[in-house]
C-alpha atoms as a PDB file:
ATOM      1  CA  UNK A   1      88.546  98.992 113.444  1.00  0.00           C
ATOM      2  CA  UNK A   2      86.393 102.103 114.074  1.00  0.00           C
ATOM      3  CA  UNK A   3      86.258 104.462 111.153  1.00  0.00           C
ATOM      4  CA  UNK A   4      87.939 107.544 113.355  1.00  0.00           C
ATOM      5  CA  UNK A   5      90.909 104.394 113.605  1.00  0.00           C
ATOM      6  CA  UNK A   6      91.483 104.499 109.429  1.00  0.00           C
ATOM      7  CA  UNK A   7      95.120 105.560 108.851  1.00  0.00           C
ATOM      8  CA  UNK A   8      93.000 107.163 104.943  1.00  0.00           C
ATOM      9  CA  UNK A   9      90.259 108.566 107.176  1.00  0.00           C
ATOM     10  CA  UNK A  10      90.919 110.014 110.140  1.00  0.00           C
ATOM     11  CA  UNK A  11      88.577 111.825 112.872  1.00  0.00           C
ATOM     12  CA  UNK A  12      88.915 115.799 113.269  1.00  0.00           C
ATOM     13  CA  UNK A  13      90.513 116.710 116.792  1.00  0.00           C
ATOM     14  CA  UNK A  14      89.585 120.554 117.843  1.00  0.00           C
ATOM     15  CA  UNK A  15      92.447 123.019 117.155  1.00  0.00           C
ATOM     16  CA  UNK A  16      94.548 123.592 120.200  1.00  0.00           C
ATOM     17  CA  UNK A  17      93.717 126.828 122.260  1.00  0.00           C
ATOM     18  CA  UNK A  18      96.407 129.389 122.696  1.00  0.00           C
ATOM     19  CA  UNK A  19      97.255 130.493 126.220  1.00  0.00           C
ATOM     20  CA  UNK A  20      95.342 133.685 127.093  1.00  0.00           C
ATOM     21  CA  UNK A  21      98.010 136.804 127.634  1.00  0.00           C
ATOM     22  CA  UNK A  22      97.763 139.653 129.387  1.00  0.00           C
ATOM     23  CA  UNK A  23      97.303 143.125 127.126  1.00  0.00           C
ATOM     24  CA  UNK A  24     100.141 144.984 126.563  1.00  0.00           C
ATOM     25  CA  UNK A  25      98.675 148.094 127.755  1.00  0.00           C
ATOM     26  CA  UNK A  26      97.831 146.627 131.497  1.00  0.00           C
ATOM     27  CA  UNK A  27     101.759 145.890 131.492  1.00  0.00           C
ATOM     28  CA  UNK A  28     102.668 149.112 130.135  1.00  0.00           C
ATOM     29  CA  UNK A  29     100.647 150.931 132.755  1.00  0.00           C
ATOM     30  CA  UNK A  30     101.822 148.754 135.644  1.00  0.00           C
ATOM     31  CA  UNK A  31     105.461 149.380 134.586  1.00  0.00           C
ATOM     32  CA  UNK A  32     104.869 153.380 134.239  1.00  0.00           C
ATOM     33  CA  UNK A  33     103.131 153.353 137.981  1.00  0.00           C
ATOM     34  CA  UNK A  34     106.435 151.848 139.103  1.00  0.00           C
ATOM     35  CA  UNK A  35     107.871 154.930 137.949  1.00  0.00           C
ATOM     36  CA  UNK A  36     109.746 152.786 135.164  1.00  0.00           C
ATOM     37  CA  UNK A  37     109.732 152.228 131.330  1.00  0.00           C
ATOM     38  CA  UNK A  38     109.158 148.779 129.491  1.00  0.00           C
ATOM     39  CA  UNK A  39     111.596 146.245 131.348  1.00  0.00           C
ATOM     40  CA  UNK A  40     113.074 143.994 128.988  1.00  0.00           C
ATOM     41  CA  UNK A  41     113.883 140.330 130.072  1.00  0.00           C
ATOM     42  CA  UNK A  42     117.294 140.579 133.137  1.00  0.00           C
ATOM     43  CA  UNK A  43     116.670 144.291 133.919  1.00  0.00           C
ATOM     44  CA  UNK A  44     116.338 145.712 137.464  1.00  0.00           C
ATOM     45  CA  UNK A  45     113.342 147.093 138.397  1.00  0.00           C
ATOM     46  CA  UNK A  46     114.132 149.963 140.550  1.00  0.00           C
ATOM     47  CA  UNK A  47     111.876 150.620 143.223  1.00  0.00           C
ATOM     48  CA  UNK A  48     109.934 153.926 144.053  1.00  0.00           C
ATOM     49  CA  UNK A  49     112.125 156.894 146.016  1.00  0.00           C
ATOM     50  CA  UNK A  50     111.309 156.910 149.544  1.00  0.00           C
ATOM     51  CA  UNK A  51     109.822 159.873 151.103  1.00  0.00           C
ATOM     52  CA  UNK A  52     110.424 161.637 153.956  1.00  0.00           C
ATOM     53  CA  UNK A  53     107.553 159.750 156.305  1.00  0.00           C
ATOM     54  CA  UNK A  54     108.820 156.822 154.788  1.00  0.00           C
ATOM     55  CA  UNK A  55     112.333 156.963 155.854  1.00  0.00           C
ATOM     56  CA  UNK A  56     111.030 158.249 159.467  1.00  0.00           C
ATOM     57  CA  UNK A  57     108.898 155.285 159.935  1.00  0.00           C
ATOM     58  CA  UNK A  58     111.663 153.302 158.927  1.00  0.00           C
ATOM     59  CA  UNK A  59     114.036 155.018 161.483  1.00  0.00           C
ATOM     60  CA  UNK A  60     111.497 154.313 164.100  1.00  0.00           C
ATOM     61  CA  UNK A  61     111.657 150.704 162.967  1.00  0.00           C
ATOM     62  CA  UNK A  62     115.509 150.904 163.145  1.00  0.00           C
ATOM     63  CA  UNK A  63     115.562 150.176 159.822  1.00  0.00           C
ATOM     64  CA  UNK A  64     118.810 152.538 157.586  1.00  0.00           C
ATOM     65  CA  UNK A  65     117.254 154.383 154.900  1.00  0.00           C
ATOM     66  CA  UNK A  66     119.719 153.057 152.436  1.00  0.00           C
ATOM     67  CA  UNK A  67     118.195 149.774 152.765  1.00  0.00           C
ATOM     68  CA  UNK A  68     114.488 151.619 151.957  1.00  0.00           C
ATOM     69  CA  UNK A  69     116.180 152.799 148.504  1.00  0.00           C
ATOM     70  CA  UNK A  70     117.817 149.514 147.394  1.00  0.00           C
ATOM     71  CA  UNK A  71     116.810 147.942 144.313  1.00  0.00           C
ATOM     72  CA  UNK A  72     115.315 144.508 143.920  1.00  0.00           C
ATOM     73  CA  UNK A  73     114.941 142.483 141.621  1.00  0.00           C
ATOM     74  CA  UNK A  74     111.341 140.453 141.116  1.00  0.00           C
ATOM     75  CA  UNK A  75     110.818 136.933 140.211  1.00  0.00           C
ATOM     76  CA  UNK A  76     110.547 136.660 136.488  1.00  0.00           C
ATOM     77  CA  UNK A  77     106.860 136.535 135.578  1.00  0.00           C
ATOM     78  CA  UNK A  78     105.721 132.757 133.773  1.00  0.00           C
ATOM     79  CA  UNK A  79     106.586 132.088 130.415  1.00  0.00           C
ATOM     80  CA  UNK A  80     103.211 131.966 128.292  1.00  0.00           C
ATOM     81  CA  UNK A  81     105.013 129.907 125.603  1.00  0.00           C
ATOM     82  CA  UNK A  82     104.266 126.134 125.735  1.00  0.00           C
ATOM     83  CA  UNK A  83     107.480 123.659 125.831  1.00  0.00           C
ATOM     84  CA  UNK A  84     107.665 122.218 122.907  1.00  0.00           C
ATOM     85  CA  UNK A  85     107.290 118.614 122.595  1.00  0.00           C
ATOM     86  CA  UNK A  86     108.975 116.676 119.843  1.00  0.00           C
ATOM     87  CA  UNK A  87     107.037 113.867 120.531  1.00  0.00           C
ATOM     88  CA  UNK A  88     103.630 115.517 119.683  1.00  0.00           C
ATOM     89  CA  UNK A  89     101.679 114.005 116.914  1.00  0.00           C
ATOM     90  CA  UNK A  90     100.646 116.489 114.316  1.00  0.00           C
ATOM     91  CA  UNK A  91      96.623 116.951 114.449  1.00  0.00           C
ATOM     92  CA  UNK A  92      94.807 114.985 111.632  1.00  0.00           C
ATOM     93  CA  UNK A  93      93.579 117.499 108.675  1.00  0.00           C
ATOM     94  CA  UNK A  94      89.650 118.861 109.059  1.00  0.00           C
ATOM     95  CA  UNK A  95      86.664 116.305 107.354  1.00  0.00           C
ATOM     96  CA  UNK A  96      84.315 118.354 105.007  1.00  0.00           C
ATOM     97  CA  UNK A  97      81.878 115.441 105.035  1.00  0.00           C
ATOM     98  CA  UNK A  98      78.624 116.050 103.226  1.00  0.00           C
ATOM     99  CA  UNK A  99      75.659 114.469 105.025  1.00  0.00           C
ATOM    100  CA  UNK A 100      74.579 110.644 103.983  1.00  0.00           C
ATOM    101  CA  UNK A 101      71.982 110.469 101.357  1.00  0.00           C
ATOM    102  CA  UNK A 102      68.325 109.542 101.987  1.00  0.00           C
ATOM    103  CA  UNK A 103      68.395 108.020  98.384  1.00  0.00           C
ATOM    104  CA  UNK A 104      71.087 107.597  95.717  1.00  0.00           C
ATOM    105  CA  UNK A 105      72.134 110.621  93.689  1.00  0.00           C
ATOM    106  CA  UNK A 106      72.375 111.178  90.031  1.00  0.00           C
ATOM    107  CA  UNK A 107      75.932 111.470  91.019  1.00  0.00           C
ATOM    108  CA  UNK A 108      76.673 108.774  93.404  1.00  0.00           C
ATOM    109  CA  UNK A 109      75.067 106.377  90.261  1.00  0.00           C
ATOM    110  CA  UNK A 110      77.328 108.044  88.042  1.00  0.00           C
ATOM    111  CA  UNK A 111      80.312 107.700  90.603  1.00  0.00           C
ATOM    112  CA  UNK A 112      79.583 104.456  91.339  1.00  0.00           C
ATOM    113  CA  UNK A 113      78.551 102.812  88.044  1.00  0.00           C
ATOM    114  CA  UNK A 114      79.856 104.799  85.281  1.00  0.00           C
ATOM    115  CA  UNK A 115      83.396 106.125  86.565  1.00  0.00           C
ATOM    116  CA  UNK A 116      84.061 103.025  88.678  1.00  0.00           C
ATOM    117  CA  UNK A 117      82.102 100.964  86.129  1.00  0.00           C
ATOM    118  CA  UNK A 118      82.229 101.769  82.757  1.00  0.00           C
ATOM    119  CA  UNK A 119      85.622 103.676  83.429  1.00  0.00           C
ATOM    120  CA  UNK A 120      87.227 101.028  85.519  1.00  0.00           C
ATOM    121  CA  UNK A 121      86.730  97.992  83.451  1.00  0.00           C
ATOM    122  CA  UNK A 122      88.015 100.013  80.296  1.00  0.00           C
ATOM    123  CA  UNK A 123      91.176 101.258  82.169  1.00  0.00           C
ATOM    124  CA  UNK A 124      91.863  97.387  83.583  1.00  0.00           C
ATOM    125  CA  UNK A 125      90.993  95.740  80.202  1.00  0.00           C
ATOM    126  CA  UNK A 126      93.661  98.115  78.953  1.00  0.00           C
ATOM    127  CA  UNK A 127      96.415  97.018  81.661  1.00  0.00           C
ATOM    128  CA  UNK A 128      95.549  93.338  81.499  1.00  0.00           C
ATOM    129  CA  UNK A 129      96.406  94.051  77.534  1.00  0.00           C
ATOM    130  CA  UNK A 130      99.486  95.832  77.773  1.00  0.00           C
ATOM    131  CA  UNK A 131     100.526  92.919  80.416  1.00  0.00           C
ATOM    132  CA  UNK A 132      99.818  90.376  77.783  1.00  0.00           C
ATOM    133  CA  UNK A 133     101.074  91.823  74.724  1.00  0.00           C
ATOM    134  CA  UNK A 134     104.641  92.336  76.729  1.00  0.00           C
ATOM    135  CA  UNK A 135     104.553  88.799  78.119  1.00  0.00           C
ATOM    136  CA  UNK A 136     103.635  86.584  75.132  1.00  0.00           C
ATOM    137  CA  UNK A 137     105.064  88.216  72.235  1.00  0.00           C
ATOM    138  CA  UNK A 138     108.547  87.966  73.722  1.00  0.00           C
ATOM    139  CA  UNK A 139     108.187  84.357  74.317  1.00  0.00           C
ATOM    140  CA  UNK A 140     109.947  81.399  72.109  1.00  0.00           C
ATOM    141  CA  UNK A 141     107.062  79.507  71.383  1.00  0.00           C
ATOM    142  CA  UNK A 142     109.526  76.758  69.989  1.00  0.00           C
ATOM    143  CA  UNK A 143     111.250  75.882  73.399  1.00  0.00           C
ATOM    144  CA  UNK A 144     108.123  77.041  75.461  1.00  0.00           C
ATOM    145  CA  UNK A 145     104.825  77.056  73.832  1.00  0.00           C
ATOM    146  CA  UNK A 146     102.020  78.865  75.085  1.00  0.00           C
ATOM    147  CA  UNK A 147      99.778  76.257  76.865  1.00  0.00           C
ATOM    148  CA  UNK A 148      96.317  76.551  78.355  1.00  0.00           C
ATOM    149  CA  UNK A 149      97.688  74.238  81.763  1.00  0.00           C
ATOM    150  CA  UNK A 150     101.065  73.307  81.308  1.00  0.00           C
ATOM    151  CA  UNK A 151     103.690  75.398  82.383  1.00  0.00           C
ATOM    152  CA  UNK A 152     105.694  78.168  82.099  1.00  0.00           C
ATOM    153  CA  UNK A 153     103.178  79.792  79.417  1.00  0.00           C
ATOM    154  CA  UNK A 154      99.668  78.834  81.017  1.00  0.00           C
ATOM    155  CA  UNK A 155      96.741  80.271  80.765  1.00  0.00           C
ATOM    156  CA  UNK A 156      94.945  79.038  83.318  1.00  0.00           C
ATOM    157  CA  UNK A 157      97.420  79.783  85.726  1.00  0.00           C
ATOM    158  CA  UNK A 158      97.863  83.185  84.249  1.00  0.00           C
ATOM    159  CA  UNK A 159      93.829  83.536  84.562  1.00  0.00           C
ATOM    160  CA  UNK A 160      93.882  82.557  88.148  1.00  0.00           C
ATOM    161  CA  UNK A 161      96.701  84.831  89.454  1.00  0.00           C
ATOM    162  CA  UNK A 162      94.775  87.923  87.378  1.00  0.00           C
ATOM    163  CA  UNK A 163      91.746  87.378  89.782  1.00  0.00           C
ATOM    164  CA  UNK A 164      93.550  86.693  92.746  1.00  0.00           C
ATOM    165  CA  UNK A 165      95.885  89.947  92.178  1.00  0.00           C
ATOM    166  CA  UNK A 166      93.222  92.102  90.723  1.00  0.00           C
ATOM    167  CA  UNK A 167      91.121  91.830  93.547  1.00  0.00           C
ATOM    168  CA  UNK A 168      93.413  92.830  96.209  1.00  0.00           C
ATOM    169  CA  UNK A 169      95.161  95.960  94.217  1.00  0.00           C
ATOM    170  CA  UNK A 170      91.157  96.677  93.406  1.00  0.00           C
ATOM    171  CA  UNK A 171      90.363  96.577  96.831  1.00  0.00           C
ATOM    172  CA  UNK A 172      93.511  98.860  98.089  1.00  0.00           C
ATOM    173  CA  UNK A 173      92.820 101.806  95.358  1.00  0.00           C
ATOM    174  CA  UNK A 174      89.129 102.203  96.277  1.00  0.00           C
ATOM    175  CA  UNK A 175      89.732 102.135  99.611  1.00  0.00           C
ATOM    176  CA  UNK A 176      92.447 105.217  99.288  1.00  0.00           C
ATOM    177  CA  UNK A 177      90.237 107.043  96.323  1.00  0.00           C
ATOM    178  CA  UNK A 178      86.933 106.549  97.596  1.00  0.00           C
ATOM    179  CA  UNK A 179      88.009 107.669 101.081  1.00  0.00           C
ATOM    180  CA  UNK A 180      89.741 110.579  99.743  1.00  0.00           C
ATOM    181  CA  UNK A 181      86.845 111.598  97.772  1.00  0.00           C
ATOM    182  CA  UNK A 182      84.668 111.223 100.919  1.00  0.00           C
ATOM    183  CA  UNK A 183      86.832 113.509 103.082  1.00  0.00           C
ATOM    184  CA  UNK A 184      86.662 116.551 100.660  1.00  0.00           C
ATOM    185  CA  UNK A 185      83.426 116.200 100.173  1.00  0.00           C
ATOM    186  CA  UNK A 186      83.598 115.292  97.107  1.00  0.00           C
ATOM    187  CA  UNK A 187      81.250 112.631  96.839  1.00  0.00           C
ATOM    188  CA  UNK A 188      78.620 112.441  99.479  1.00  0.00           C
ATOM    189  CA  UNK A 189      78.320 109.275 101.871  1.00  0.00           C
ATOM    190  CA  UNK A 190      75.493 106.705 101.311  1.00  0.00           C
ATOM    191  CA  UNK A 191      72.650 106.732 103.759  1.00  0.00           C
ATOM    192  CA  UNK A 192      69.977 104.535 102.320  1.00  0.00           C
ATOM    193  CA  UNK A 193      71.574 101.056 102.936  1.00  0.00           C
ATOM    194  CA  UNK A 194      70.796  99.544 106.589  1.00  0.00           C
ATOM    195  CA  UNK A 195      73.623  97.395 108.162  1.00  0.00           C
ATOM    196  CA  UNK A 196      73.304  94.280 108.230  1.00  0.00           C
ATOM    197  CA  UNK A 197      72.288  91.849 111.074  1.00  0.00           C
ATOM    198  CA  UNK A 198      74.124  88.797 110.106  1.00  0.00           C
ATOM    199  CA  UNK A 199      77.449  88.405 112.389  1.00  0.00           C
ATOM    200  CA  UNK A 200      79.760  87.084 109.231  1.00  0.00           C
ATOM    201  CA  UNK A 201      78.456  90.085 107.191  1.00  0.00           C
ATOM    202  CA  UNK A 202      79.316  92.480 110.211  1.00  0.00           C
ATOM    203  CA  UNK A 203      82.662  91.295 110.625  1.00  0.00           C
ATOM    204  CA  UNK A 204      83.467  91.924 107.027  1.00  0.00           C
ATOM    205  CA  UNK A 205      81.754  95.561 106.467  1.00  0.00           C
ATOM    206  CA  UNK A 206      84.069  96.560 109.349  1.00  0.00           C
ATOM    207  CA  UNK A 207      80.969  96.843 112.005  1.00  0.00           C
ATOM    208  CA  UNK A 208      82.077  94.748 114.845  1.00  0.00           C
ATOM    209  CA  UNK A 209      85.756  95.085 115.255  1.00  0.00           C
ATOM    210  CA  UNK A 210      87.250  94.825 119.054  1.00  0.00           C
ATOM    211  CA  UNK A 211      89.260  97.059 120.609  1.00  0.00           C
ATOM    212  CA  UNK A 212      92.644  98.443 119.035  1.00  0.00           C
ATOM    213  CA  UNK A 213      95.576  98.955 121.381  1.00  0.00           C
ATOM    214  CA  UNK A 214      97.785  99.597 118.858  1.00  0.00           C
ATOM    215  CA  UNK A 215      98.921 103.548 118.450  1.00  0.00           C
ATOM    216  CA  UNK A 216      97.229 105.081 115.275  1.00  0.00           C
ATOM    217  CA  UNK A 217      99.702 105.476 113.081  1.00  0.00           C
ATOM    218  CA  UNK A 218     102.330 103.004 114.229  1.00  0.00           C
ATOM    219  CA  UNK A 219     103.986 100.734 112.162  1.00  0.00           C
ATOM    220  CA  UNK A 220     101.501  97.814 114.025  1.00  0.00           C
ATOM    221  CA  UNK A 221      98.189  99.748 113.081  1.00  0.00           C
ATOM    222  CA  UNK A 222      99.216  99.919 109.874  1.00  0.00           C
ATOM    223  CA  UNK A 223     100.181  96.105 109.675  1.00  0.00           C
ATOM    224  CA  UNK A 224      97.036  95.384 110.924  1.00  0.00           C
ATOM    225  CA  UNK A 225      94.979  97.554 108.659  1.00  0.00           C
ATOM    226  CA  UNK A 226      96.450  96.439 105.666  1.00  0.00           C
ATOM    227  CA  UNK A 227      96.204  92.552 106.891  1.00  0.00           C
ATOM    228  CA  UNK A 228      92.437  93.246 107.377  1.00  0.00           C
ATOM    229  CA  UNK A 229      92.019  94.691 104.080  1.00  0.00           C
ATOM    230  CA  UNK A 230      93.925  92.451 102.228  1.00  0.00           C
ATOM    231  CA  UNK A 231      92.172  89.567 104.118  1.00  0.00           C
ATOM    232  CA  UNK A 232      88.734  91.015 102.971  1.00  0.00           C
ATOM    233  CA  UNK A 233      90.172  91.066  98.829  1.00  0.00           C
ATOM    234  CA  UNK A 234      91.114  87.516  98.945  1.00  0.00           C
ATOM    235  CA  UNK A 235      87.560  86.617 100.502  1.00  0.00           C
ATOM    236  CA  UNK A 236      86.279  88.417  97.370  1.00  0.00           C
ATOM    237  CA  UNK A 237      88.517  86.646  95.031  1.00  0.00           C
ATOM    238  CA  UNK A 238      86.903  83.235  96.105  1.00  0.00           C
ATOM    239  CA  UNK A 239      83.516  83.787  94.269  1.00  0.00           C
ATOM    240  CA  UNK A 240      85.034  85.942  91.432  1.00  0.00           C
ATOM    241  CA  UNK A 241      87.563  82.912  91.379  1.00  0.00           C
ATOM    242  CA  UNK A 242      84.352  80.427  91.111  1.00  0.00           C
ATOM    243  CA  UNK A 243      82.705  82.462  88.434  1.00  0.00           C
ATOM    244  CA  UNK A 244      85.069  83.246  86.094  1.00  0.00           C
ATOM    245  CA  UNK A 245      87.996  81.055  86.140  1.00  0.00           C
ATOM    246  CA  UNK A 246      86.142  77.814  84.099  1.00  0.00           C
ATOM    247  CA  UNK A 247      83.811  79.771  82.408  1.00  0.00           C
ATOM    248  CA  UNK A 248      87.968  81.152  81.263  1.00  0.00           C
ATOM    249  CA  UNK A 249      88.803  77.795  81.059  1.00  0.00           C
ATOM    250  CA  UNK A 250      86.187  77.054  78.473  1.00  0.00           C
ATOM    251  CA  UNK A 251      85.945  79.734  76.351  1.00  0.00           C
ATOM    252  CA  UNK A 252      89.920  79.261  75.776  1.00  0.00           C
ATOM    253  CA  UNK A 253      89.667  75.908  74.688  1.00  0.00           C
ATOM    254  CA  UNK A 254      87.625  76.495  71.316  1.00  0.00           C
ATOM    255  CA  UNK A 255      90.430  79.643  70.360  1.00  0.00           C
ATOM    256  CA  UNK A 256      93.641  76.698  71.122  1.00  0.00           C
ATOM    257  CA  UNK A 257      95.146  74.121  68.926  1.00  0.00           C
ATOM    258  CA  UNK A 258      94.783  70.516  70.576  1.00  0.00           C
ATOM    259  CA  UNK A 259      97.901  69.194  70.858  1.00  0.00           C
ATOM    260  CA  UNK A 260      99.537  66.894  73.347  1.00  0.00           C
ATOM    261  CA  UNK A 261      96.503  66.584  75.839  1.00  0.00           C
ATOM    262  CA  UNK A 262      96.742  70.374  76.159  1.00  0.00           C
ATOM    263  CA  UNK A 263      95.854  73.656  73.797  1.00  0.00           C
ATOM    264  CA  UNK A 264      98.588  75.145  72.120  1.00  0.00           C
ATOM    265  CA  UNK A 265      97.763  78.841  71.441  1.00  0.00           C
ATOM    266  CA  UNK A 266      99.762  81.564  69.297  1.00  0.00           C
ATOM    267  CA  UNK A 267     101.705  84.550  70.823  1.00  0.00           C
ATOM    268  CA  UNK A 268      99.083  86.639  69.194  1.00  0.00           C
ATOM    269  CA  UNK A 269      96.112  87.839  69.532  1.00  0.00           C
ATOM    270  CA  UNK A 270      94.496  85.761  72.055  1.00  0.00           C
ATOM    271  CA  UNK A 271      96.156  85.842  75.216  1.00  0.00           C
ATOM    272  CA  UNK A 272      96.150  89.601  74.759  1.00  0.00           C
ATOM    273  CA  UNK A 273      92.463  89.779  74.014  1.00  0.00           C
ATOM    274  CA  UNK A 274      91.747  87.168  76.820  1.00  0.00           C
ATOM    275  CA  UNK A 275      93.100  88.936  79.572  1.00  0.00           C
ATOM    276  CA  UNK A 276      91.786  92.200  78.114  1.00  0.00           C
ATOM    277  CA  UNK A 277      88.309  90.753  78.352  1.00  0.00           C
ATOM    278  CA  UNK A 278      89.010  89.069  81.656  1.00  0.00           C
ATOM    279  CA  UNK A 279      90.712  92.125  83.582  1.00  0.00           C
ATOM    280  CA  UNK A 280      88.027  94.383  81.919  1.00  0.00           C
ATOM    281  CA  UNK A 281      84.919  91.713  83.410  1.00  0.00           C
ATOM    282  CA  UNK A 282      86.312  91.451  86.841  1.00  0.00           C
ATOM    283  CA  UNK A 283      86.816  95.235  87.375  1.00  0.00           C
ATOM    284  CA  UNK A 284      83.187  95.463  85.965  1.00  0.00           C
ATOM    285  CA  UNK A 285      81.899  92.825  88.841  1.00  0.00           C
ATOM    286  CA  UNK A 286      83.931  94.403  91.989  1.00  0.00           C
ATOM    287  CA  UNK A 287      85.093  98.039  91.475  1.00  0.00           C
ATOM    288  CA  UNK A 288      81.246  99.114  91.864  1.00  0.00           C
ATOM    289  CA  UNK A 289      80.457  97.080  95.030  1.00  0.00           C
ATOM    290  CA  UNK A 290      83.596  98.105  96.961  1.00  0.00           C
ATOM    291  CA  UNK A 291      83.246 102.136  96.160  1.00  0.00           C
ATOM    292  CA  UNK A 292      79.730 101.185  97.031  1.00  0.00           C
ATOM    293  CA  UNK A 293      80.447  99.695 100.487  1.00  0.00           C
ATOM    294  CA  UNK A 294      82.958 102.557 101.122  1.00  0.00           C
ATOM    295  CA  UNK A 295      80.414 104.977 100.705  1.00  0.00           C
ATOM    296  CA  UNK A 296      77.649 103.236 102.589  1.00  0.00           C
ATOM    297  CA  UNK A 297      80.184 102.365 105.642  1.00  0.00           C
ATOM    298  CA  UNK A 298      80.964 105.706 105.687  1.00  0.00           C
ATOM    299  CA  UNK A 299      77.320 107.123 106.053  1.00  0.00           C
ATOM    300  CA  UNK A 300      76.672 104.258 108.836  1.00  0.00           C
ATOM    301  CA  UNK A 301      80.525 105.775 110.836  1.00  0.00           C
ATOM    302  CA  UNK A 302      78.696 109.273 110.417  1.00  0.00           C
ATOM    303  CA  UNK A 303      74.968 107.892 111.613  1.00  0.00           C
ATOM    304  CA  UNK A 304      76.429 106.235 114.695  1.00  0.00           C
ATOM    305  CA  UNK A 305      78.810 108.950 115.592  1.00  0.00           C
ATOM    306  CA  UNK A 306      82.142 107.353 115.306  1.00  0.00           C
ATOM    307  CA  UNK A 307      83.265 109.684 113.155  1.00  0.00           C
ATOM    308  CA  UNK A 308      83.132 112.952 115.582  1.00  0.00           C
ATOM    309  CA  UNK A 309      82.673 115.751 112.932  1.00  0.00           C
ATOM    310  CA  UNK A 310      81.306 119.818 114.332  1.00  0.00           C
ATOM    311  CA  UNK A 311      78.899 121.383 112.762  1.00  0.00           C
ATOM    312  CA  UNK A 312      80.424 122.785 110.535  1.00  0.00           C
ATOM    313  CA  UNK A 313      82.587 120.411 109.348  1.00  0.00           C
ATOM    314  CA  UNK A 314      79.334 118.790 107.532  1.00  0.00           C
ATOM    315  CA  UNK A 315      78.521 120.033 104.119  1.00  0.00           C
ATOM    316  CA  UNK A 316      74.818 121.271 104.869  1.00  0.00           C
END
């Protein structure tokens, strides 16, 4: 979809123009020429007095002068107040976009690497923990021992949902923060990375999308944005998938008891330190690359012009 289409990002519209009145002081004078105060909305206007070559002429026209002095009253002038419309969709908040970089700042390193680096794989080693410690200490290892395959208490399995989950709710929260960041120019967008060429690559960086016919911000945009993104997380969770679930696989297998054709494990300390490690690895490998992307697909929206941004909406 094209960035301006991004329920988190949307395009600036031009604030609505307000229907030019006339001055108060052309009305007042036009009301005292009539020989008449301010007339407020169902008055009469009363008309001027005739005078004494008007009421001859209208003798000579066989017209009475009482008719000549009767009052009339004028069409009411337009109302300069628009109708209001309940359907109207409320204008999408201002962009204050700073321009794309030429080359990465000290800050974009230290946004991408350290805070969605460093800070990232701390704060998801700490939930994978937490997760861990509350699932395996409360189990009865006597009726259901903690297994590396066999169920319920695997490892394995418990390894392979953590990538496959982590991915997606990775992919959803930089999407919202890094997009949020980018429209109050917080962080500026990324303007040293050319798109790329090959069609696969294109299709998932969001570059060749067809054309939406879905409302913006009806309930079927925002099924199909979210399908699209969440789409896009599971096609990252192959390779991290690949990569770390046997090298998981192995490393549990010298920390387990042999027993059965299967390691038998304690409900303490390792499964808690295993998914600490793993969460904490995995955030390390993909929460840089997708703040990355978001940044550098928002400097190639603002180089091609689909997001449609005044002046001085851009942070000089």
């Amino acid at each position: 979809m094209k960035w301006s289409r991004n329920p988190f990002f949307k395009a600036p519209v031009a604030p609505a123009t307000e229907p030019e009145q006339e001055p108060a002081s052309l009305v007042a004078s036009a009301a005292t020429t009539a020989g008449a105060g301010p007339v407020s909305d169902g008055e009469e206007y009363p008309t001027p007095a005739a005078t004494d070559d008007d009421q001859d002429r209208d003798l000579e026209r066989g017209v009475s002068s009482a008719a000549s002095s009767a009052t009339v009253r004028p069409e009411a002038p337009p109302s300069t107040v628009a109708p209001h419309n309940d359907d109207h969709e409320e204008e999408p908040p201002l962009l204050l976009l700073q321009k794309p970089t030429d080359a990465m700042t000290r800050y974009q390193f230290f946004y991408i690497f350290i805070i969605d680096g460093i800070g990232a794989m701390v704060l998801s080693g700490g939930i994978n923990f937490a997760i861990a410690y509350a699932m395996y200490t409360s189990q009865d290892t006597e009726r259901h021992p903690i297994r590396l395959f066999q169920l319920p208490n695997t490892l394995a399995g418990d390894a392979a949902v953590t990538i496959i989950v982590q991915c997606i709710i990775t992919w959803l929260i930089e999407l919202v923060l890094v997009n949020r960041d980018l429209a109050k120019g917080a962080i500026a967008p990324v303007g040293f990375l050319q798109p790329p060429e090959w069609r696969p690559a294109r299709w998932f960086l969001f570059l060749d999308r067809k054309a939406e016919t879905a409302r913006p911000g009806s309930a079927a945009h925002w099924l199909g944005f979210m399908a699209s993104q969440v789409l896009r997380a599971l096609l990252v969770a192959v390779p991290s998938f690949a990569l770390l679930w046997p090298i998981s696989v192995g490393v549990l297998t010298a920390f387990g008891t042999r027993s059965g054709g299967d390691w038998v494990y304690d409900k303490t300390w390792v499964p808690q330190v295993f998914k600490l490690i793993l969460g904490g690895l995995l955030s390390l490998l993909t929460t840089p690359p997708f703040a990355l992307f978001w940044l550098a697909r928002a400097g190639w929206a603002l180089r091609t012009n689909e997001v449609l941004v005044t002046p001085r909406q851009v942070v000089q």
